[in-house]
Protein backbone atom coordinates (compact mmCIF):
# COMPACT_ATOMS: atom_id res chain seq x y z
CA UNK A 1 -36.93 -72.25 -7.56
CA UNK A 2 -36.82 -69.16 -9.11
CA UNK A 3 -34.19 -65.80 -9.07
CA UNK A 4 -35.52 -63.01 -9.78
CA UNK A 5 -33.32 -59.82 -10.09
CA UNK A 6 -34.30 -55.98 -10.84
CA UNK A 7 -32.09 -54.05 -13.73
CA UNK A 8 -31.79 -50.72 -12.40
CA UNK A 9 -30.62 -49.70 -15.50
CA UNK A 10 -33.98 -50.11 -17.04
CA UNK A 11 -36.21 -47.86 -15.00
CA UNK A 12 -38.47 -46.33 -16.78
CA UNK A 13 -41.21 -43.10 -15.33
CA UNK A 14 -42.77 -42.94 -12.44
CA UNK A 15 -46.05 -44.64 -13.36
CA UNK A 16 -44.50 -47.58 -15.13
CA UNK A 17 -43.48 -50.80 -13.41
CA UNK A 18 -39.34 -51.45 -13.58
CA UNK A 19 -38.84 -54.38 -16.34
CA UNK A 20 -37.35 -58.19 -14.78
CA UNK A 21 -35.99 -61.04 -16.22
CA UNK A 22 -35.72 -64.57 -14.32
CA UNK A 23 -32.86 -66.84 -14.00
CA UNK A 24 -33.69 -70.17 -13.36
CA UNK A 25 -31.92 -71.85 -10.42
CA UNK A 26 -31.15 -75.21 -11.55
CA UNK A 27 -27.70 -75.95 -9.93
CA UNK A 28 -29.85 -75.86 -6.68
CA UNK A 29 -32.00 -79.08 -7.85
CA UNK A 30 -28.64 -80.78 -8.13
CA UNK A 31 -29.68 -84.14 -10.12
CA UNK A 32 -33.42 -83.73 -9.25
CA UNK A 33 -33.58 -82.36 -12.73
CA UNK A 34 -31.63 -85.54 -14.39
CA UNK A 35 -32.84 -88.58 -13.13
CA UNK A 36 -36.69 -89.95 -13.00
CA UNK A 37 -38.05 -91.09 -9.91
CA UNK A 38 -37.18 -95.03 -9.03
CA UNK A 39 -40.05 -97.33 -7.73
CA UNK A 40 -38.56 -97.66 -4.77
CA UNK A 41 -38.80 -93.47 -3.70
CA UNK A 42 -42.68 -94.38 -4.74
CA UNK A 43 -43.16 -96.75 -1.95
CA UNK A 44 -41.21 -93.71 0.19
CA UNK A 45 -43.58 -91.20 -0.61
CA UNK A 46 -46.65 -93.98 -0.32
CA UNK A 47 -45.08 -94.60 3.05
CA UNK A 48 -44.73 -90.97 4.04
CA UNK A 49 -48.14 -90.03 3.01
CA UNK A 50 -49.56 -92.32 5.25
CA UNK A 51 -47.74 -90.66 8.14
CA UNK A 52 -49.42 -87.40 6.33
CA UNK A 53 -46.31 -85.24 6.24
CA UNK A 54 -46.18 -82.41 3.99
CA UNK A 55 -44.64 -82.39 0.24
CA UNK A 56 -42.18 -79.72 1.87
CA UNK A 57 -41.06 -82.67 4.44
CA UNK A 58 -41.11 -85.32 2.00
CA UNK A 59 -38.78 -83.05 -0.91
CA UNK A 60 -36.28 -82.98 2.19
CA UNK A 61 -36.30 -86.70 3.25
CA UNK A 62 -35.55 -87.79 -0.52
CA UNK A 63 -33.67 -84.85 -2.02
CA UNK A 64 -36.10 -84.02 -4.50
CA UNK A 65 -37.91 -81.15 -5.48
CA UNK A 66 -41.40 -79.87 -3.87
CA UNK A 67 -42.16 -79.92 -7.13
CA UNK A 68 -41.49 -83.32 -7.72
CA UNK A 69 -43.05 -84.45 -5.32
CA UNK A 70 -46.64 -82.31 -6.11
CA UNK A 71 -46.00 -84.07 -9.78
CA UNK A 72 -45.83 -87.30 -8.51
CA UNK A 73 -48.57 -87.04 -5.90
CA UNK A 74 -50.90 -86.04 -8.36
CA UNK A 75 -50.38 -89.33 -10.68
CA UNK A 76 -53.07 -91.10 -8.30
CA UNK A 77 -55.30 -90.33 -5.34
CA UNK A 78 -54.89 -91.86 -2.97
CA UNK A 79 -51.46 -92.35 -3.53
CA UNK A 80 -50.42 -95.83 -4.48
CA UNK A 81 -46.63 -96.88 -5.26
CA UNK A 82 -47.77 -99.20 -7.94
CA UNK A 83 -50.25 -96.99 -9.70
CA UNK A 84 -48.13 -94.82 -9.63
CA UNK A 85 -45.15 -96.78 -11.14
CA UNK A 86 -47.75 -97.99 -14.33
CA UNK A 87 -48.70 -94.79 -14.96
CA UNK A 88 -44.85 -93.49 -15.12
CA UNK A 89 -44.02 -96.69 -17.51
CA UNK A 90 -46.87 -95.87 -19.57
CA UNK A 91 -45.91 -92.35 -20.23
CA UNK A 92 -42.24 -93.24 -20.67
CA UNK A 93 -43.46 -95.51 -23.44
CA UNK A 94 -45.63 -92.96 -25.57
CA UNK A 95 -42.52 -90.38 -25.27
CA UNK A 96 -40.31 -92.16 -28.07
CA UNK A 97 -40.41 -91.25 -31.34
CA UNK A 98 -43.28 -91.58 -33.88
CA UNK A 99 -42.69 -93.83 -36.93
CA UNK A 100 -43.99 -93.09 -40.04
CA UNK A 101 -44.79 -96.13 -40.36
CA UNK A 102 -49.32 -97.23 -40.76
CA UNK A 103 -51.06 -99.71 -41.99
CA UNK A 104 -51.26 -98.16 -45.33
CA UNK A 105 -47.74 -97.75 -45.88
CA UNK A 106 -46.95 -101.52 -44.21
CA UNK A 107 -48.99 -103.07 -47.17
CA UNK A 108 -47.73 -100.79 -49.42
CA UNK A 109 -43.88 -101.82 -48.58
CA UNK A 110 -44.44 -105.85 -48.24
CA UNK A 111 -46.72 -106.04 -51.59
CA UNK A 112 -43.21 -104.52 -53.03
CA UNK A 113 -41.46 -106.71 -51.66
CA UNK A 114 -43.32 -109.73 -52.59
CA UNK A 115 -42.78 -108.38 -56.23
CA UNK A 116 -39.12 -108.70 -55.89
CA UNK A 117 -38.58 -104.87 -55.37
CA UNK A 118 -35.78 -104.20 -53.25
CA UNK A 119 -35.59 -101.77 -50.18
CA UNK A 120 -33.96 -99.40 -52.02
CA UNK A 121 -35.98 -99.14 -54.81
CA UNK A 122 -38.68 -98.93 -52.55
CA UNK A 123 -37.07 -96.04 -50.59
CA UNK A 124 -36.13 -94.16 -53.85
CA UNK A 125 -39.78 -94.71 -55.11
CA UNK A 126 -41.89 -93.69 -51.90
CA UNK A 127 -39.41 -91.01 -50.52
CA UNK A 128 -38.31 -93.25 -47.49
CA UNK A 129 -35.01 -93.72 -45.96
CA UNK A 130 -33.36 -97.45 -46.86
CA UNK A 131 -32.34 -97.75 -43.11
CA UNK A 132 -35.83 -97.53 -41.86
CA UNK A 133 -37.44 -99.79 -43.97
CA UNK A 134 -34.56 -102.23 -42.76
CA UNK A 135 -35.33 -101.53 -39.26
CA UNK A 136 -38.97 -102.35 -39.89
CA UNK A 137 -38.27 -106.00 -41.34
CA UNK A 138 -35.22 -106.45 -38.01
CA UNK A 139 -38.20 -105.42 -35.73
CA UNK A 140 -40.80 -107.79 -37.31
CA UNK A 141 -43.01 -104.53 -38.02
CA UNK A 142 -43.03 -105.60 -41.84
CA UNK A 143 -43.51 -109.17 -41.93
CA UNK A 144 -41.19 -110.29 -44.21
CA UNK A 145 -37.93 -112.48 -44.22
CA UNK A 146 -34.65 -110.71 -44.89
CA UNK A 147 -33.77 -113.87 -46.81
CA UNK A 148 -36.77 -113.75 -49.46
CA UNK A 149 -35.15 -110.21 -50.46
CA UNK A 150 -33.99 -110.10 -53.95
CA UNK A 151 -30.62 -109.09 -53.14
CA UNK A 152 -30.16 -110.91 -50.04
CA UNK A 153 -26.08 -112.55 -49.77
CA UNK A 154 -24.52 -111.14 -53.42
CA UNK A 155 -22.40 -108.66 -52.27
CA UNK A 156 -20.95 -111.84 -49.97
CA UNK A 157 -20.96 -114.26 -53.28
CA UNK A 158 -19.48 -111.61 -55.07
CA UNK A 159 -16.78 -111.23 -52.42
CA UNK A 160 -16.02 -114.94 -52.06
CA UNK A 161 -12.30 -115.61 -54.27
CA UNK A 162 -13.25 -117.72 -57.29
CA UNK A 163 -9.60 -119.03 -57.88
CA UNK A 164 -9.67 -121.28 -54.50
CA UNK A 165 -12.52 -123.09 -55.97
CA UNK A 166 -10.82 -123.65 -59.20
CA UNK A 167 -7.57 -125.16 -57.50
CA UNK A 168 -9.88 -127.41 -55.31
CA UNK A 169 -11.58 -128.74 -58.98
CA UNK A 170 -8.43 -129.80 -60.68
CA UNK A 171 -7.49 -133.02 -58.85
CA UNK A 172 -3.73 -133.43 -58.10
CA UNK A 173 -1.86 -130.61 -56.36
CA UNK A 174 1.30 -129.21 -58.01
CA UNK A 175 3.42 -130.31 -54.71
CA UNK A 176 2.51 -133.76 -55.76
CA UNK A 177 4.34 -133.77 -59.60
CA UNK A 178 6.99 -135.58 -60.40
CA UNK A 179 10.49 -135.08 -58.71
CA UNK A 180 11.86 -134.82 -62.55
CA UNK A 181 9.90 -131.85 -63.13
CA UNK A 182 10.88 -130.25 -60.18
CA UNK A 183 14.44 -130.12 -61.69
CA UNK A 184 14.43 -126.84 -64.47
CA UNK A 185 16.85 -129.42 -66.47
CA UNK A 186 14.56 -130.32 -69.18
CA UNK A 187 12.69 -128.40 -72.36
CA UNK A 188 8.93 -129.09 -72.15
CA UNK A 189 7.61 -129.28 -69.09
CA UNK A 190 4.98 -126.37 -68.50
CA UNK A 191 3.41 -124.67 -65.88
CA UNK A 192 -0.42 -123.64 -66.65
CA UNK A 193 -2.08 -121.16 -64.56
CA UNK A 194 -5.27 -119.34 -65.11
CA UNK A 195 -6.01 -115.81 -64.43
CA UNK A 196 -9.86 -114.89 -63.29
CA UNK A 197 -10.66 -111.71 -63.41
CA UNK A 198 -12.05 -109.76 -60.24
CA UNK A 199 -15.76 -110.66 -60.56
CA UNK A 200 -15.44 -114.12 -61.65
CA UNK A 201 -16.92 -115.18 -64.68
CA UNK A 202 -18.16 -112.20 -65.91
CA UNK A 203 -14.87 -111.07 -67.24
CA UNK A 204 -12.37 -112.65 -69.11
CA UNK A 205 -10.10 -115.53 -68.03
CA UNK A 206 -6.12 -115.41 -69.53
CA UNK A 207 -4.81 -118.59 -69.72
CA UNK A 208 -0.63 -118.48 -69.14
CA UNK A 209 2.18 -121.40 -70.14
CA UNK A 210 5.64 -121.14 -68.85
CA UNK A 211 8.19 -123.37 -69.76
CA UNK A 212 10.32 -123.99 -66.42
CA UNK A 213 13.67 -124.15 -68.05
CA UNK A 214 13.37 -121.72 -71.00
CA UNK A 215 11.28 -120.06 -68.56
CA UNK A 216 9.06 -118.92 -72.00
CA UNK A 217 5.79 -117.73 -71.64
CA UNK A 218 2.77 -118.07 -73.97
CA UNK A 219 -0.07 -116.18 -72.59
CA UNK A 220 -4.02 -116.38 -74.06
CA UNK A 221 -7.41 -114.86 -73.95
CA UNK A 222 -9.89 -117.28 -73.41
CA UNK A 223 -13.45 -116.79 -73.93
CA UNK A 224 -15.91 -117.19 -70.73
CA UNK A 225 -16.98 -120.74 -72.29
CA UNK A 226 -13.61 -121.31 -72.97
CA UNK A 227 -12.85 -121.75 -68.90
CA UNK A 228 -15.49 -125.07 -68.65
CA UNK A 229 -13.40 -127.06 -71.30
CA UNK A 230 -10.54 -126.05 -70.17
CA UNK A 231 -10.83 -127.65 -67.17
């Protein structure tokens, strides 16, 4: 439904027509306008056309539009609920968006991948966004395992604390020593410890003694090698 309204502000001559503009009505569609007819209001309007009322009658018996209705009529003829409904689904489905994503481009992207390239250097290289190429392998478009990626579980390795894994290695925990060295009464007992840096082995390890009466401390440098003999 349509209001039209005359500006009389804008009339021109004689022999010219007055100039209109159109408002569309929307409010009066109330949620006509938001929400997609359900399979059931198709067997409705199959129902109703078999008692051959009008598309004006029908608009007023479900609360839709008679425009609507003329859309929906004119999926099949003769009407048929379930046509109709596989038509809507099939439309529904070709409305989403288009991927970029062909046969071309699919082979392109896995023989990449099967190089060890990673999905980032394949974005950078072919102008494609990283996230899409991930979506592709989560959907199964690409066939390719997330798992086979070059890069698949560092960052988590690289996360993981090194120094727990040390502690496990050495054997005896230090609640287990001696109740004599518990007591700071004595010169030369030590306590070693061994600092890792952040990223594991990559950086160097300082190895610290501290005498627990003199409470001394020698601290060294070792070397990364230095860490296995150590040990």
């Amino acid at each position: 439904m349509v209001d039209c309204k005359i500006n009389p502000m804008l009339f021109g001559k004689k022999d010219q027509l007055p100039l209109k503009w159109c408002l569309p009505q929307t409010h009066l569609l109330g949620d006509d306008l938001l929400s997609s007819i359900t399979y059931s209001e198709r067997i409705k309007i199959e129902t109703l056309c078999e008692l051959d009322l009008s598309n004006i009658q029908m608009s007023d018996r479900l609360k839709r539009s008679t425009a609507t209705i003329s859309y929906e009529l004119a999926r099949c003829e003769p009407y048929q609920a379930e046509v109709a409904q596989t038509d809507a689904e099939y439309k529904r489905s070709r409305c989403s968006r288009k991927t970029k994503l062909n046969d071309k481009l699919r082979q392109i992207i896995l023989n990449h991948l099967r190089l060890s390239w990673s999905p980032e250097m394949i974005a950078h290289e072919f102008k494609l966004a990283t996230k899409s190429i991930y979506n592709w392998l989560n959907q199964g478009k690409i066939e390719f395992s997330l798992n086979d990626l070059p890069e698949h579980g560092v960052r988590q390795r690289r996360n993981l604390d090194q120094r727990s894994k040390y502690n496990q290695s050495l054997g005896r925990s230090i609640e287990q020593r001696p109740i004599v060295v518990n007591r700071p009464n004595r010169i030369g007992d030590f306590e070693l410890d061994i600092i890792v840096g952040p990223r594991g082995h990559s950086k160097a390890v300082l190895l610290t003694l501290i005498d627990r009466k003199s409470r001394f401390l020698w601290a060294y440098r070792l070397k990364v090698g230095c860490l296995i003999l150590t040990n």
